[in-house]
C-alpha atoms as a PDB file:
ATOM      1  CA  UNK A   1     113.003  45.754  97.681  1.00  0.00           C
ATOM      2  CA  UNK A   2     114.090  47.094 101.186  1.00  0.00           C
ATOM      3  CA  UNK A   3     117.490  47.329 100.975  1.00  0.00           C
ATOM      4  CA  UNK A   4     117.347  49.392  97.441  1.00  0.00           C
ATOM      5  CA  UNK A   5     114.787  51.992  99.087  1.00  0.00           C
ATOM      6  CA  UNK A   6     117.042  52.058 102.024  1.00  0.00           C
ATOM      7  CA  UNK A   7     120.364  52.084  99.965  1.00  0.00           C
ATOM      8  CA  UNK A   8     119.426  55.570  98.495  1.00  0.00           C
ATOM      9  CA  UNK A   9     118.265  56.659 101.925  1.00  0.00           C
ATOM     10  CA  UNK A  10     121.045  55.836 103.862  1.00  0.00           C
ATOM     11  CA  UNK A  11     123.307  57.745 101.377  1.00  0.00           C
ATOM     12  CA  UNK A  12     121.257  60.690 101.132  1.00  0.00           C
ATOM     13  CA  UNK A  13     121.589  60.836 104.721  1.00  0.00           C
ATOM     14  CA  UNK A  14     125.159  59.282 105.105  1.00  0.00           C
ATOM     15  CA  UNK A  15     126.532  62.140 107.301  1.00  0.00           C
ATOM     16  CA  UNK A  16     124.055  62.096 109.957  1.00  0.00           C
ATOM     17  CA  UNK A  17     124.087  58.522 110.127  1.00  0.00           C
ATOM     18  CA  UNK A  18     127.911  57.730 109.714  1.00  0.00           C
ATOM     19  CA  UNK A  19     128.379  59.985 112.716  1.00  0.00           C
ATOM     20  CA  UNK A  20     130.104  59.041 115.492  1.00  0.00           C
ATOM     21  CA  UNK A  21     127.797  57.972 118.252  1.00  0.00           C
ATOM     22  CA  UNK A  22     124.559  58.155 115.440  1.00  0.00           C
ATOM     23  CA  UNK A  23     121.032  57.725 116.677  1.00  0.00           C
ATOM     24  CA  UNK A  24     117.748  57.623 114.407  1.00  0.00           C
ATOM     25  CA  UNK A  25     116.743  60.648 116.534  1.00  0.00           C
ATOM     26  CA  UNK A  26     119.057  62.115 115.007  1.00  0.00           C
ATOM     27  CA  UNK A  27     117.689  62.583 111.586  1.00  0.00           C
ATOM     28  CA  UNK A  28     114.707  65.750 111.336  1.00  0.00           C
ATOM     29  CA  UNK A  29     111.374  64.854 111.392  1.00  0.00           C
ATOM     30  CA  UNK A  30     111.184  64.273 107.609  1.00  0.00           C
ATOM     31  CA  UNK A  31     113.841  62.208 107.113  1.00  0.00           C
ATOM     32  CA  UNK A  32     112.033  60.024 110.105  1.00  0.00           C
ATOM     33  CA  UNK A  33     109.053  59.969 108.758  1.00  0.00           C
ATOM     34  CA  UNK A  34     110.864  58.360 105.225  1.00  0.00           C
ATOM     35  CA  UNK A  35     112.469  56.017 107.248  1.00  0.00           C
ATOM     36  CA  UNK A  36     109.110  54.922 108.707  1.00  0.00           C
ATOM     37  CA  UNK A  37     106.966  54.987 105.715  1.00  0.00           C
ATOM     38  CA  UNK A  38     110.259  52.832 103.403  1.00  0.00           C
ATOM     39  CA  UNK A  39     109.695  50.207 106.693  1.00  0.00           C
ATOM     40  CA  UNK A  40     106.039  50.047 106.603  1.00  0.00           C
ATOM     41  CA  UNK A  41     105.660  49.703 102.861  1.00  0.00           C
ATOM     42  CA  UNK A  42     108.350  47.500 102.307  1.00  0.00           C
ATOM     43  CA  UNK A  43     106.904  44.976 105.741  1.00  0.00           C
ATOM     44  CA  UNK A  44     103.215  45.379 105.196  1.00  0.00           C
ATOM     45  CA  UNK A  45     102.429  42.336 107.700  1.00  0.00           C
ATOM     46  CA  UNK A  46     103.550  45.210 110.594  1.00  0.00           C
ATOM     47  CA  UNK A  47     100.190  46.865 109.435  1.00  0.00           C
ATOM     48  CA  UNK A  48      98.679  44.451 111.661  1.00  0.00           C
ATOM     49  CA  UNK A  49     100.623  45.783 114.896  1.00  0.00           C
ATOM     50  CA  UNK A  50      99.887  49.618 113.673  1.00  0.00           C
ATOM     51  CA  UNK A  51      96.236  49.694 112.822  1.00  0.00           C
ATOM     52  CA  UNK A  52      93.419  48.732 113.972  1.00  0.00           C
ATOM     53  CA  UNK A  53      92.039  45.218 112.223  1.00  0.00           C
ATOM     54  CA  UNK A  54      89.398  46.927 110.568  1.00  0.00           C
ATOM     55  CA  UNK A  55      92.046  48.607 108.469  1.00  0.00           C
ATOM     56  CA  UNK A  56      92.377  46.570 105.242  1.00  0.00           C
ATOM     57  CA  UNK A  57      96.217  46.307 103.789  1.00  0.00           C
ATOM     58  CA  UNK A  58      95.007  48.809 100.974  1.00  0.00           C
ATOM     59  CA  UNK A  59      93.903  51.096 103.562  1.00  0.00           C
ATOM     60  CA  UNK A  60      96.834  50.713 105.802  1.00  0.00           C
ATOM     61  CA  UNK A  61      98.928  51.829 102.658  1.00  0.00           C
ATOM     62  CA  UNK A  62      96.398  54.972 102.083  1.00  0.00           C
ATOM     63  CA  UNK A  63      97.123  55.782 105.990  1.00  0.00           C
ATOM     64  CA  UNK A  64     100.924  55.279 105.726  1.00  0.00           C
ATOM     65  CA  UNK A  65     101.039  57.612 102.597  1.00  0.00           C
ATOM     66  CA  UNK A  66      98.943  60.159 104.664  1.00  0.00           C
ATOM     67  CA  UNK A  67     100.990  59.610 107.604  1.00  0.00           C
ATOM     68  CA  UNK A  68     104.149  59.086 106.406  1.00  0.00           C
ATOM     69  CA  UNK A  69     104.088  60.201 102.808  1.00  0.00           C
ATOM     70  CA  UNK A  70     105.704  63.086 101.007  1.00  0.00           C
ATOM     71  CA  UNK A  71     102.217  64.786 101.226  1.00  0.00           C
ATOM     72  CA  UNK A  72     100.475  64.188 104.381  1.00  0.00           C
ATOM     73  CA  UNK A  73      97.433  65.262 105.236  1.00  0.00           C
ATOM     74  CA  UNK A  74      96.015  67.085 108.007  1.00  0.00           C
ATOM     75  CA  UNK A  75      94.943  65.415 111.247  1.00  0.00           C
ATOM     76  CA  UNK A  76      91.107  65.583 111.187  1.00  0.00           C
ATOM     77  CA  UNK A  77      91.197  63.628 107.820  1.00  0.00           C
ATOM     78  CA  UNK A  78      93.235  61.008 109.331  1.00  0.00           C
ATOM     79  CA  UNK A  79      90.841  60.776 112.734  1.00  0.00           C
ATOM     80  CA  UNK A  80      88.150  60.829 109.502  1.00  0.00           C
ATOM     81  CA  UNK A  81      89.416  57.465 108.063  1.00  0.00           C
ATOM     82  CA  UNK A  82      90.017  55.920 111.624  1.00  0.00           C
ATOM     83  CA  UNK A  83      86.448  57.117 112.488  1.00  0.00           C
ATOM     84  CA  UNK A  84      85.113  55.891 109.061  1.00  0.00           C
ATOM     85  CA  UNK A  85      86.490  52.030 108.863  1.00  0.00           C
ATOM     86  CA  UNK A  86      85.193  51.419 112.553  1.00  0.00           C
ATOM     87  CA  UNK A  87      81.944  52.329 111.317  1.00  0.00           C
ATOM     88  CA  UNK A  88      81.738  50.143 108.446  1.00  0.00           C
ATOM     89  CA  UNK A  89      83.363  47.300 110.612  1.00  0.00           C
ATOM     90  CA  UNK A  90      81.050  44.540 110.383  1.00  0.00           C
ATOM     91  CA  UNK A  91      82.671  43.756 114.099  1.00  0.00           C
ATOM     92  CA  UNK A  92      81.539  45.270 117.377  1.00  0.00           C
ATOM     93  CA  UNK A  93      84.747  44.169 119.035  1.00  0.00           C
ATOM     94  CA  UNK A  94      86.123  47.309 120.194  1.00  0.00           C
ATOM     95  CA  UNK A  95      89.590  45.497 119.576  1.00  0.00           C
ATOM     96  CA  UNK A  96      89.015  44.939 115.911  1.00  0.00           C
ATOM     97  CA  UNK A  97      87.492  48.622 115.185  1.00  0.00           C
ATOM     98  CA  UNK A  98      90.158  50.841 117.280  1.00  0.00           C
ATOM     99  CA  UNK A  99      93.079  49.052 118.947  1.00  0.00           C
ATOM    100  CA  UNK A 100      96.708  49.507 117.520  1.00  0.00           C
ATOM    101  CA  UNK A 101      99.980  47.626 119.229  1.00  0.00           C
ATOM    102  CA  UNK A 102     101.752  50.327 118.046  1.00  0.00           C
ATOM    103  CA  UNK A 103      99.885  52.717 120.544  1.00  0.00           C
ATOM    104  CA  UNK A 104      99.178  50.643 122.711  1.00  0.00           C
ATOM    105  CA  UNK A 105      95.371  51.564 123.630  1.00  0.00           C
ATOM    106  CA  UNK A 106      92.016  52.042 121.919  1.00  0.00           C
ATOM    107  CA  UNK A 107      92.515  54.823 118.925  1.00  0.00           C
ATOM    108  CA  UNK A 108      88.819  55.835 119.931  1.00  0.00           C
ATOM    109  CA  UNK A 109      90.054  57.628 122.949  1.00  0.00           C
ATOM    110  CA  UNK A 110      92.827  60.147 121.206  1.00  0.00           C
ATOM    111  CA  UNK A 111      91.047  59.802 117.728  1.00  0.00           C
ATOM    112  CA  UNK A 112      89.133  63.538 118.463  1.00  0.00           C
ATOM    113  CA  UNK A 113      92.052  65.446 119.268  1.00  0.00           C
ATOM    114  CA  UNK A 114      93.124  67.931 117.362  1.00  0.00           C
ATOM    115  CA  UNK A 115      96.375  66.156 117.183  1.00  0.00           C
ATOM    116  CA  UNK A 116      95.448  62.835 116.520  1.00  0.00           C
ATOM    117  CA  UNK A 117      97.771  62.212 113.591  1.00  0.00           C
ATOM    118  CA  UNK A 118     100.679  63.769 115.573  1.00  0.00           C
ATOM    119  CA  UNK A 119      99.881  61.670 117.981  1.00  0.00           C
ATOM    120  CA  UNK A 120      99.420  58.400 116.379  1.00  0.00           C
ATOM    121  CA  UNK A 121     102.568  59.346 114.070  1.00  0.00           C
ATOM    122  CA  UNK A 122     104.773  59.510 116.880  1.00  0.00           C
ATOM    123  CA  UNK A 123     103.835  56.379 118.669  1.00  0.00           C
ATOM    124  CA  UNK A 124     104.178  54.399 115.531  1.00  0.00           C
ATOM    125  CA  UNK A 125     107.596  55.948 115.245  1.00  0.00           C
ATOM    126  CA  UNK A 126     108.531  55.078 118.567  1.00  0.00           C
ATOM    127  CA  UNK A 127     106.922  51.621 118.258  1.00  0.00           C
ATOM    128  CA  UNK A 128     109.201  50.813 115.487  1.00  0.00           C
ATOM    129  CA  UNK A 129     112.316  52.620 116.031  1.00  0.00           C
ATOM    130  CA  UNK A 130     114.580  49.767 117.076  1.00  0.00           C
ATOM    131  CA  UNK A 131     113.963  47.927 114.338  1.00  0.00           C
ATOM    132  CA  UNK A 132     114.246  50.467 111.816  1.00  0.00           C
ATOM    133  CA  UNK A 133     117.836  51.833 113.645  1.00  0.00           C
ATOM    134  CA  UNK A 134     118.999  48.399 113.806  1.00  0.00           C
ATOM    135  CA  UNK A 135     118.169  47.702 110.277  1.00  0.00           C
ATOM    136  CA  UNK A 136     119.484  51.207 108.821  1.00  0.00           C
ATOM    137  CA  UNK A 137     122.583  51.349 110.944  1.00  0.00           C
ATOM    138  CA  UNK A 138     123.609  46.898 109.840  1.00  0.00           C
ATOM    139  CA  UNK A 139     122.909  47.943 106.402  1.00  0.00           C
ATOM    140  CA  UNK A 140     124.611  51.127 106.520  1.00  0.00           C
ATOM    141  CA  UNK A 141     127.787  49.227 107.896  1.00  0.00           C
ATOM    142  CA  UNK A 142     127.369  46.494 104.467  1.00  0.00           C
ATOM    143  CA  UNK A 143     127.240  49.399 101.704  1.00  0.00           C
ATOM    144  CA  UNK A 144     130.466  51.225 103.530  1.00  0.00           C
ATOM    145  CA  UNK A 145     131.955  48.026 103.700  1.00  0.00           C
ATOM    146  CA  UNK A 146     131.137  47.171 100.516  1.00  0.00           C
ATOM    147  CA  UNK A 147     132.388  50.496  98.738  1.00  0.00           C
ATOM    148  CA  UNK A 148     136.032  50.190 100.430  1.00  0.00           C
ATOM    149  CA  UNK A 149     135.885  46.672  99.298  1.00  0.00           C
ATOM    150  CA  UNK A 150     135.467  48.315  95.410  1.00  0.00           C
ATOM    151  CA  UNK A 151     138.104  51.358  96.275  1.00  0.00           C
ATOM    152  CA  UNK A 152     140.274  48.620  96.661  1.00  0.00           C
ATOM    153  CA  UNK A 153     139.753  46.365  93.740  1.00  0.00           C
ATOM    154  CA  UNK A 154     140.337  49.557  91.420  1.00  0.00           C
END
């Protein structure tokens, strides 16, 4: 359930985010990439705008745990999974094999950097920022609301 994982969020993170003037951005990278991996797990169908359409939705969760996870991995196992469903693509459509939305280009020509996941990480988070802040920051507003509502009844 969304708003649950984001309930517990949001109130771990309550003073950065009730701030006056509050961005997303203004959370540490962590905390971001939480916010980004809650989103992604809890809308799976945005796994078709992140990764290429080669990627499976089991293996879009694998790469949003090694992206986003508590535990991620290191870059050239990432580019090693990207690398590895294009070649077992039974499509030669450059489209299917390497092109995400959320980067907006062909994976194949970043996928041998050093940084790749970096990379990749950072235009996903970018891609989906708006949504996230404008999700985190309306239900942020509902649970504050809500508690003065119960302050009041006591």
């Amino acid at each position: 359930m969304l708003n649950g994982d984001y309930d517990d969020f949001i109130w771990c993170n309550i003073d950065k985010l009730n701030a006056e003037d509050a961005r997303l951005t203004d959370l540490d990278d962590e905390q971001l990439d939480e916010a980004v991996y809650i989103w992604l797990m809890s809308h799976k169908s945005w796994f078709d705008d992140i990764y290429p359409a080669s990627f499976s939705t089991g293996v879009s969760e694998i790469m949003t745990e090694m992206l986003f996870g508590k535990t991620q991995v290191p870059s050239r196992v990432v580019s090693n999974l990207f690398i590895a469903m294009a070649g077992d693509s039974d499509s030669d459509d450059k489209d299917d094999n390497w092109w995400s939305s959320a980067s907006d280009r062909h994976l194949d020509e970043i996928v041998n950097l050093g940084n790749f996941a970096d990379d990749f990480r950072s235009s996903v988070y970018l891609y989906l920022e708006s949504s996230i802040e404008d999700y985190i920051f309306d239900r942020m507003a509902r649970l504050l609301d809500n508690e003065k509502y119960e302050r009041c009844d006591e």
